[in-house]
C-alpha atoms as a PDB file:
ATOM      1  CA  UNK A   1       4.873 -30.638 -12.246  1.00  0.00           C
ATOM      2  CA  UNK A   2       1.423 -30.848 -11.129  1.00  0.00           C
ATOM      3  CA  UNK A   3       2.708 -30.881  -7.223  1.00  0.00           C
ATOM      4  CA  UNK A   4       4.621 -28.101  -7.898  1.00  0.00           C
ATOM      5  CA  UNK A   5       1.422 -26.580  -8.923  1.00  0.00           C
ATOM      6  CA  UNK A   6      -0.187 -27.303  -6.418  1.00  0.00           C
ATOM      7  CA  UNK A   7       2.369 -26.295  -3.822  1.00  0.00           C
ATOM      8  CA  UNK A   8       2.281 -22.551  -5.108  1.00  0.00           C
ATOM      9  CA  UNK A   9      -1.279 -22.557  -4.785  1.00  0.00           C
ATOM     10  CA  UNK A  10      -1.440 -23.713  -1.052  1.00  0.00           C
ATOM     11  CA  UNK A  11       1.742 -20.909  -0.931  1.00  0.00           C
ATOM     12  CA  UNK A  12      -0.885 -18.204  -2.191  1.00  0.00           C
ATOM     13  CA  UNK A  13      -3.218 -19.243  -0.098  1.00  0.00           C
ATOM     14  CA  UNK A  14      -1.200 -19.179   3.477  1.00  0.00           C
ATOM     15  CA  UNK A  15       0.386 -15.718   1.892  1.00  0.00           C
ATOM     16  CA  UNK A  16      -3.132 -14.098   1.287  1.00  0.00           C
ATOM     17  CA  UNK A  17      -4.415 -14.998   4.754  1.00  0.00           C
ATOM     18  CA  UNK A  18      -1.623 -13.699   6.524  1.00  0.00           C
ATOM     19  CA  UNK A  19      -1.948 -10.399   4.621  1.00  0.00           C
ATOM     20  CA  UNK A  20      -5.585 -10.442   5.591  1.00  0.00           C
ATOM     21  CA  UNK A  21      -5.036 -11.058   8.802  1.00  0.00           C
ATOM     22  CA  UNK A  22      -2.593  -7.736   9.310  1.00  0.00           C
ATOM     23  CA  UNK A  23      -5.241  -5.814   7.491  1.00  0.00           C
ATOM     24  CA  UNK A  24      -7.711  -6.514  10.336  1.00  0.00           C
ATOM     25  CA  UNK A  25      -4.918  -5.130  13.183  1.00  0.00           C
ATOM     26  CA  UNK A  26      -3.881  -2.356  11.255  1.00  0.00           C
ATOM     27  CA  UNK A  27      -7.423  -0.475  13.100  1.00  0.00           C
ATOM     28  CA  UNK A  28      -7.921  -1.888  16.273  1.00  0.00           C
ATOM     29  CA  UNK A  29      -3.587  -1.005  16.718  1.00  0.00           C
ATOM     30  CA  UNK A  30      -4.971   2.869  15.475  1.00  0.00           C
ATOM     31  CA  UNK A  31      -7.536   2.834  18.553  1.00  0.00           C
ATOM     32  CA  UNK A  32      -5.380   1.840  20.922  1.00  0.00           C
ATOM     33  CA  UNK A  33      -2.482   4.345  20.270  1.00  0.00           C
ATOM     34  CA  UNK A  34      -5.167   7.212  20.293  1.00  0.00           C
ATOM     35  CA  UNK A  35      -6.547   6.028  23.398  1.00  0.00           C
ATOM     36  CA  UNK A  36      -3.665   6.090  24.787  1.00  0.00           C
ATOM     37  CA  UNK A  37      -2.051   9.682  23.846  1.00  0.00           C
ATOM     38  CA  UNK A  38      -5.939  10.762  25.061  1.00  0.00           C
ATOM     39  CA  UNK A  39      -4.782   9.354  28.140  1.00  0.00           C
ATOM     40  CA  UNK A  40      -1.824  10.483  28.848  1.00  0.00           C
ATOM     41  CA  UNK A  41      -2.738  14.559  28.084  1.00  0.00           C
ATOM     42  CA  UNK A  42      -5.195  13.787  30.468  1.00  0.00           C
ATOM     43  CA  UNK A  43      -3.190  12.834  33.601  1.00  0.00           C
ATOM     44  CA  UNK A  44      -2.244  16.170  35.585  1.00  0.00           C
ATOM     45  CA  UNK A  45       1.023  17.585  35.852  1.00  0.00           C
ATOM     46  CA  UNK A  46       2.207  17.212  39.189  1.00  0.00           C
ATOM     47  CA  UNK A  47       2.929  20.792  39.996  1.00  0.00           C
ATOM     48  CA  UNK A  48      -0.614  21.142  39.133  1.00  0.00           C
ATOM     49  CA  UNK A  49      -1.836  18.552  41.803  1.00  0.00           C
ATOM     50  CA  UNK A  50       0.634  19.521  44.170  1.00  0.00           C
ATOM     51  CA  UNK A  51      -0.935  23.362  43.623  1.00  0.00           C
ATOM     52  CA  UNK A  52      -4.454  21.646  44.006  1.00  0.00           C
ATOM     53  CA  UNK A  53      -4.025  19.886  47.523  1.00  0.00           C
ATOM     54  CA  UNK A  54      -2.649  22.644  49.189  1.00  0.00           C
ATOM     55  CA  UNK A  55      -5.185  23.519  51.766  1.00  0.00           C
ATOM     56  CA  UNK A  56      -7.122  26.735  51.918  1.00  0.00           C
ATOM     57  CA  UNK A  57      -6.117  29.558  54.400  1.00  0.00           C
ATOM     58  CA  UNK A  58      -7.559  29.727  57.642  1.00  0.00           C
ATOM     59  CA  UNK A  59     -10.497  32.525  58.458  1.00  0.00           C
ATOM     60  CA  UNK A  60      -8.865  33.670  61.689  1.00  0.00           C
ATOM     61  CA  UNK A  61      -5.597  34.610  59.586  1.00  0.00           C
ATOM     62  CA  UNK A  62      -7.206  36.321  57.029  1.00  0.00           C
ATOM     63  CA  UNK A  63      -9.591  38.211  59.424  1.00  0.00           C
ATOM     64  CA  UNK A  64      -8.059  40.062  62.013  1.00  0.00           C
ATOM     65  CA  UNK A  65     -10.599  40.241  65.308  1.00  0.00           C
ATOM     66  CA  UNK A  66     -11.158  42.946  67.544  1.00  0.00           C
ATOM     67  CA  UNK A  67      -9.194  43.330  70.198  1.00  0.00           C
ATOM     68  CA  UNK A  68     -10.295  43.855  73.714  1.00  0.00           C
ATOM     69  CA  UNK A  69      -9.204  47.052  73.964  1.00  0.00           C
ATOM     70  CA  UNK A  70     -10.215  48.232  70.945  1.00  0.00           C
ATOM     71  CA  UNK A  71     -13.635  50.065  71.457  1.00  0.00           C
ATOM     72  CA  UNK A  72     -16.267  48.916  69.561  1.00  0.00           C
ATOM     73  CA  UNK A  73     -18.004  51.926  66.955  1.00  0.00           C
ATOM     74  CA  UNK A  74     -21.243  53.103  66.867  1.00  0.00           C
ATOM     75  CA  UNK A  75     -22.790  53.772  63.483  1.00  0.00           C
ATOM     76  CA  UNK A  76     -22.256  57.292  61.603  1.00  0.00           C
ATOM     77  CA  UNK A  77     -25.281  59.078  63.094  1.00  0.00           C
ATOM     78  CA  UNK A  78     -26.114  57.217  65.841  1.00  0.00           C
ATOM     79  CA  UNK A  79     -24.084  58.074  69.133  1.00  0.00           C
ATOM     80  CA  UNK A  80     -23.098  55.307  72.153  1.00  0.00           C
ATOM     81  CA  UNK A  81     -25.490  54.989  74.245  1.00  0.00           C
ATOM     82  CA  UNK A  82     -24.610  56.094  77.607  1.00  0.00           C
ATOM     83  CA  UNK A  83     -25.006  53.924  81.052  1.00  0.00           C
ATOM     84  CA  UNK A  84     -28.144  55.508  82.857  1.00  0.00           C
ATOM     85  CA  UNK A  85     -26.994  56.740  86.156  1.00  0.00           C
ATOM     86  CA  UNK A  86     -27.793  54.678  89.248  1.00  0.00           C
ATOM     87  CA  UNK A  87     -31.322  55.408  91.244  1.00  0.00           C
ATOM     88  CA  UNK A  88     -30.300  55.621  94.826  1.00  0.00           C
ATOM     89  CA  UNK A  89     -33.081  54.336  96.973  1.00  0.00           C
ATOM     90  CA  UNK A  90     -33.899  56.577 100.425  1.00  0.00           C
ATOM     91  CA  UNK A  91     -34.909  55.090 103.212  1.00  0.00           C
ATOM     92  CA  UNK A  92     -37.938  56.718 104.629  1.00  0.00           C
ATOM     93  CA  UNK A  93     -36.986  58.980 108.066  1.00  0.00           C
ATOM     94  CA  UNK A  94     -38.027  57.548 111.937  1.00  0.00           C
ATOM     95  CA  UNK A  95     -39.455  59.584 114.049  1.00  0.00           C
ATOM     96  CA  UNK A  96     -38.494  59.479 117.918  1.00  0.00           C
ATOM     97  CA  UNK A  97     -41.092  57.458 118.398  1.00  0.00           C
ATOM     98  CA  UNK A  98     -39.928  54.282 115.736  1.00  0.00           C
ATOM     99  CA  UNK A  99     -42.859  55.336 113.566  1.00  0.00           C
ATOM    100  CA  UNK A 100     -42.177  55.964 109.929  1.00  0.00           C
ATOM    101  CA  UNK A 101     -42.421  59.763 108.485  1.00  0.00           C
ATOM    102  CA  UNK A 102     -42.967  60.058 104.659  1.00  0.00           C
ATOM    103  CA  UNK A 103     -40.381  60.588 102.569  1.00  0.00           C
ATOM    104  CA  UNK A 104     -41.330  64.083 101.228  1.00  0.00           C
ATOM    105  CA  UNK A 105     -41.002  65.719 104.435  1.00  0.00           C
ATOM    106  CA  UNK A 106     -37.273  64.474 105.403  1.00  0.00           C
ATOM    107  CA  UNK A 107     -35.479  67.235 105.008  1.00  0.00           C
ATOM    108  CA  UNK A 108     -37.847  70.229 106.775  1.00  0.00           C
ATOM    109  CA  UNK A 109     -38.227  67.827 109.727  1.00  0.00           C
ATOM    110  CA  UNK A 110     -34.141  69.374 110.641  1.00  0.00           C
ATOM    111  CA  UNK A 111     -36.074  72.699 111.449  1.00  0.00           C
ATOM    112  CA  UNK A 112     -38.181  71.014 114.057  1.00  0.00           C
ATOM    113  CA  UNK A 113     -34.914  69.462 115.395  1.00  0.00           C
ATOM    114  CA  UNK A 114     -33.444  72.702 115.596  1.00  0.00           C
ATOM    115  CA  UNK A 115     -36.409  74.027 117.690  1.00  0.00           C
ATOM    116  CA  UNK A 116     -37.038  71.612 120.041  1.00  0.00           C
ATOM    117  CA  UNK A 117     -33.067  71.928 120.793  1.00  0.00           C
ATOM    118  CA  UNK A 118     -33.743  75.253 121.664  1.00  0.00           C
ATOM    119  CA  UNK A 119     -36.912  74.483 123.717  1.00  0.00           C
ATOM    120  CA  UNK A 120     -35.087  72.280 126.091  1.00  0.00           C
ATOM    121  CA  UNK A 121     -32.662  75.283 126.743  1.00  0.00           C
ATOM    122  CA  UNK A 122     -35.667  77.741 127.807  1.00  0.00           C
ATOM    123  CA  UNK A 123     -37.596  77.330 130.685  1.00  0.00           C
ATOM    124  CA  UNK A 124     -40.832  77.268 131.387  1.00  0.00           C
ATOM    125  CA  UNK A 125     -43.926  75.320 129.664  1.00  0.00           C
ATOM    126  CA  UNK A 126     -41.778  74.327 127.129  1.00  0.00           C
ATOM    127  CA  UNK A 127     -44.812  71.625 125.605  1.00  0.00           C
ATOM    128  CA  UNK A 128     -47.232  74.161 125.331  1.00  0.00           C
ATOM    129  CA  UNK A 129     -44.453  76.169 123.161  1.00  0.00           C
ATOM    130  CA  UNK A 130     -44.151  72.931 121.498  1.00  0.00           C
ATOM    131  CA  UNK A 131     -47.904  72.251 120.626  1.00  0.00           C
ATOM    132  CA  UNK A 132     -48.255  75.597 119.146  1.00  0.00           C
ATOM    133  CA  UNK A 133     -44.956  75.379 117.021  1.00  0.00           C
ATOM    134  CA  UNK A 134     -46.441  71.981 115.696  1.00  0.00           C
ATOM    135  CA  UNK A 135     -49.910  73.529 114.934  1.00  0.00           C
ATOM    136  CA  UNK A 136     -48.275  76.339 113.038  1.00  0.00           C
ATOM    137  CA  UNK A 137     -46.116  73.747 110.921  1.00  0.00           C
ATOM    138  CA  UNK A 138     -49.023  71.703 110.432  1.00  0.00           C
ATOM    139  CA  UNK A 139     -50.942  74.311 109.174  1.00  0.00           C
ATOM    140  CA  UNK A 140     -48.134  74.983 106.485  1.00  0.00           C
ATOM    141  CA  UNK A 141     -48.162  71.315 105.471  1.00  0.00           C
ATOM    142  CA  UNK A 142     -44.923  70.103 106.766  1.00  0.00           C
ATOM    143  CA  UNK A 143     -46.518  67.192 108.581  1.00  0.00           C
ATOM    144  CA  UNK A 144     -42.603  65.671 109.364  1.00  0.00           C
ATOM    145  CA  UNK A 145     -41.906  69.144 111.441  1.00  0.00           C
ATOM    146  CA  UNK A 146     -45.595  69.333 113.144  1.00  0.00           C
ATOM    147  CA  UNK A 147     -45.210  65.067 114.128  1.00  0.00           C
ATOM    148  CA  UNK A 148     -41.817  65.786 115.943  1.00  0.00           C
ATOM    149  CA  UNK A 149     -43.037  69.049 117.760  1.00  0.00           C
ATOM    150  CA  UNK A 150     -46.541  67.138 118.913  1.00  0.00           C
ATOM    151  CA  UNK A 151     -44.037  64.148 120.063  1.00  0.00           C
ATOM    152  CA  UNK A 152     -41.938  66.516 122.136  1.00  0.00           C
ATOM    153  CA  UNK A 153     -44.869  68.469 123.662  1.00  0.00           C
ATOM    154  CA  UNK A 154     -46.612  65.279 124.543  1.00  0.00           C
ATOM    155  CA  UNK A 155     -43.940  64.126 126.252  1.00  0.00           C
ATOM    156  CA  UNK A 156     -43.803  67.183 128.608  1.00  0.00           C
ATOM    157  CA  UNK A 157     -47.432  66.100 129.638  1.00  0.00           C
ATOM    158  CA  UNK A 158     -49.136  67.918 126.709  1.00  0.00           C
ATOM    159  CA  UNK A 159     -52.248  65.861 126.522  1.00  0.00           C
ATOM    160  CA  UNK A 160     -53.507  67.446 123.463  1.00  0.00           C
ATOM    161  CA  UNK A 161     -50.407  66.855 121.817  1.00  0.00           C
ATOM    162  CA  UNK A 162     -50.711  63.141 122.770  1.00  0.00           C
ATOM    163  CA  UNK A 163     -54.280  63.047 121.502  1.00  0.00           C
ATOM    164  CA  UNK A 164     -53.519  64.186 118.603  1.00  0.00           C
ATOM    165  CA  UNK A 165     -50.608  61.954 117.599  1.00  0.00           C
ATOM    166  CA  UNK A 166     -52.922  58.861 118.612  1.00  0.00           C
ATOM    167  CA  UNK A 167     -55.191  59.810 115.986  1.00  0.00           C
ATOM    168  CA  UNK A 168     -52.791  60.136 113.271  1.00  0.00           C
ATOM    169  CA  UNK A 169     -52.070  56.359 114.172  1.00  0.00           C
ATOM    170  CA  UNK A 170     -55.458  55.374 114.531  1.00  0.00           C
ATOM    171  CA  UNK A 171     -56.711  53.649 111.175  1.00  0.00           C
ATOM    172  CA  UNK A 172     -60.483  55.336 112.136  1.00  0.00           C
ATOM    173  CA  UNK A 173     -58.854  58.772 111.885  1.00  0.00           C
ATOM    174  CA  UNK A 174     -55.511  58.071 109.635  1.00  0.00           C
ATOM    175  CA  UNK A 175     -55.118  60.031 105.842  1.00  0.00           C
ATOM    176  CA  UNK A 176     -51.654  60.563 104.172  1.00  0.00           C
ATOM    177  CA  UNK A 177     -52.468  64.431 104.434  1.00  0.00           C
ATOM    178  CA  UNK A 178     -52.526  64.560 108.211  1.00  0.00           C
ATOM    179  CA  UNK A 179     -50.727  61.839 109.124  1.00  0.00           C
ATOM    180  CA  UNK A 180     -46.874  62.136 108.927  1.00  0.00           C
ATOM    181  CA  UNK A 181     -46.980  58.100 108.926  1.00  0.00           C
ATOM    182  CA  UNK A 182     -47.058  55.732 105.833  1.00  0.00           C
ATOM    183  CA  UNK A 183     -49.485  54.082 107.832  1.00  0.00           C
ATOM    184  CA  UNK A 184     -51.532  53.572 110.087  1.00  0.00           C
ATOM    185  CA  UNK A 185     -50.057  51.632 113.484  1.00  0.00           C
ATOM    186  CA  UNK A 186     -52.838  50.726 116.485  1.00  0.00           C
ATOM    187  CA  UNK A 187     -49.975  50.225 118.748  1.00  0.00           C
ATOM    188  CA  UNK A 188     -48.596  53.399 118.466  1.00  0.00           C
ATOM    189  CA  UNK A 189     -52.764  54.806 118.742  1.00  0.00           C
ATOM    190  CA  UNK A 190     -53.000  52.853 121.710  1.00  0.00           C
ATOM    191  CA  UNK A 191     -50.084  54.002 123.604  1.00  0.00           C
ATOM    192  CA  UNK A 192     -50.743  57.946 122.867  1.00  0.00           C
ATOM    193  CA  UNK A 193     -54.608  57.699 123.672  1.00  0.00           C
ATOM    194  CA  UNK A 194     -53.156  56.181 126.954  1.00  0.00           C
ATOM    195  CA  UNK A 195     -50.643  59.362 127.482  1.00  0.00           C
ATOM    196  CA  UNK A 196     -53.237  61.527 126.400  1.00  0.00           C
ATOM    197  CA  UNK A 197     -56.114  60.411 129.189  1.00  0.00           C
ATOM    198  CA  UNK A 198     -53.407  60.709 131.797  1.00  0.00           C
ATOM    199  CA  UNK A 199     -53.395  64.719 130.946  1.00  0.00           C
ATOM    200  CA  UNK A 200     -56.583  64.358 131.442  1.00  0.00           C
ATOM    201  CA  UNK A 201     -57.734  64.566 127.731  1.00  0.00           C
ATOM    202  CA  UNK A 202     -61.638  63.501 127.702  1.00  0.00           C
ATOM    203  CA  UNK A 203     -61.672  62.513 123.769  1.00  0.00           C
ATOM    204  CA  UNK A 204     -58.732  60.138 123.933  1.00  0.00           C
ATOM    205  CA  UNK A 205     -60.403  58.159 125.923  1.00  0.00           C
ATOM    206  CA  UNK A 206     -63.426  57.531 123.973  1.00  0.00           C
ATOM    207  CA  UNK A 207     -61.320  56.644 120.797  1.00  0.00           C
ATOM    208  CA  UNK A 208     -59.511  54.355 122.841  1.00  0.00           C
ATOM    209  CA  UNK A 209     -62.748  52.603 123.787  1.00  0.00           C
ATOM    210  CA  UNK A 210     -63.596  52.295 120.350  1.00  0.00           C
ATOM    211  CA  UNK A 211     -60.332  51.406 118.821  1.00  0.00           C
ATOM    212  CA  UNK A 212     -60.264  48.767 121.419  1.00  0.00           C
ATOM    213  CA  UNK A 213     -63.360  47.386 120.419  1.00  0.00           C
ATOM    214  CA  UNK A 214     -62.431  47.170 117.050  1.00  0.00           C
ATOM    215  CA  UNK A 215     -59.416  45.141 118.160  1.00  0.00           C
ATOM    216  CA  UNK A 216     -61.443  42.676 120.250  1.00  0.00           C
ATOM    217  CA  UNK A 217     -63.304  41.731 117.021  1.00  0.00           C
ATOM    218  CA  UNK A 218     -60.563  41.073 114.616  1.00  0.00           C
ATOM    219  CA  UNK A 219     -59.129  39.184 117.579  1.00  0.00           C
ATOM    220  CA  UNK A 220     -62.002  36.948 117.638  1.00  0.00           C
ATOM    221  CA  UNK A 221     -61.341  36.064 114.094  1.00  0.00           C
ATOM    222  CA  UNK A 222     -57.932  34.859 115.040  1.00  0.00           C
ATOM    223  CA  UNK A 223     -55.599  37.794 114.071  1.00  0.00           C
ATOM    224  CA  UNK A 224     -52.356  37.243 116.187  1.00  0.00           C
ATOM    225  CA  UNK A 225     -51.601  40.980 115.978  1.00  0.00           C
ATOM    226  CA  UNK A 226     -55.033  41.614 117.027  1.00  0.00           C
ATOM    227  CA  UNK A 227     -54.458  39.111 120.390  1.00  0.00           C
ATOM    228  CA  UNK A 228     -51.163  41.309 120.977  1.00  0.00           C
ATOM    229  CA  UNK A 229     -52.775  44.882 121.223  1.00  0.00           C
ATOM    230  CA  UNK A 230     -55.306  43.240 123.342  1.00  0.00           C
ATOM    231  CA  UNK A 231     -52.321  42.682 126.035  1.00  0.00           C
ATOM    232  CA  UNK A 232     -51.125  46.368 125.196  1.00  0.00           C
ATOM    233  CA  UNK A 233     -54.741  47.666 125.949  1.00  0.00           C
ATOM    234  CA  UNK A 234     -54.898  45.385 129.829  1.00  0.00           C
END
């Protein structure tokens, strides 16, 4: 009797431990089921993803660029500017001599042209015609018209004519206003003054004398263009 007693009791014992035990699984079981439904509302549906990774469209498709022949448009208000015309650089005019005439008096120099070509027609003193025709036009201020004339007469044996062309050429006597040259040229000076005292023209050759001692100093200084109008002058 008294080991059945104590049988049940040790019975009691395992049954009230084992009921124990379940009642400390019942809650950590509870976690673990919520954790997981948490988890799986979580994951992403995989339309969803699939939306997700599709990549974004390109710039270039969305924005269509200009094309080429598409001009471009100027702001309301504001026209295009417009190309500025080209500038057209003139050569200045040579006389018959190879000296250089100024620009402004290109186009009137065609009326001296057109006179001498009668001159050579006519006959007679045909350079003293000349020399006056150049004085008049000089007088007027078309220096181009007056430096052709005065080359013409002096060819004919016009000394003053001759003189008078070596001083625009001279740099003692040379100014843009009566001087049809940009500037001045002793050679040219030189070779007039030379024509000049061969008409017999007294004041050529004293500006030759001092033109040519001008030269022999700046050829003692070494100019090389200096040395080479001292071989014009022997």
């Amino acid at each position: 009797m008294i080991e059945k007693q104590k049988a049940m009791e040790e019975n009691k014992q395992i049954f009230s431990s084992k009921v124990k035990f379940n009642n400390n699984l019942v809650v950590p079981i509870i976690v673990v089921v919520l954790l997981t439904t948490l988890a799986v509302l979580m994951v992403p549906d995989d339309g969803d993803e699939q939306e997700a990774k599709k990549p974004l469209p390109k710039l270039d498709s969305v924005v269509k660029p200009l094309e080429p022949s598409e001009p471009a448009m100027s702001p309301p208000g504001k026209p295009a500017a417009e190309k500025p015309a080209p500038v057209l650089s003139i050569p200045a005019a040579k006389d018959m001599s190879g000296g250089v005439i100024s620009r402004q008096d290109e186009e009137p120099e065609q009326g001296a042209r057109m006179m001498i070509a009668q001159m050579r027609k006519e006959k007679g003193n045909t350079g003293q015609k000349a020399f006056e025709a150049a004085e008049k036009q000089r007088s007027m201020g078309n220096t181009a018209d007056a430096y052709l004339l005065y080359f013409f007469a002096a060819k004919q044996g016009h000394g003053e004519a001759a003189y008078n062309l070596g001083t625009q050429a001279d740099p003692t006597y040379y100014t843009s206003v009566n001087s049809a040259l940009d500037e001045p040229d002793p050679g040219q000076a030189i070779k007039w003054y030379q024509l000049a005292i061969d008409a017999g023209h007294k004041d050529a050759r004293q500006n030759l004398k001092e033109l040519a001692k001008r030269i022999k100093q700046q050829a003692e200084t070494g100019s090389a263009e200096a040395e080479r109008l001292l071989l014009q002058l022997q």
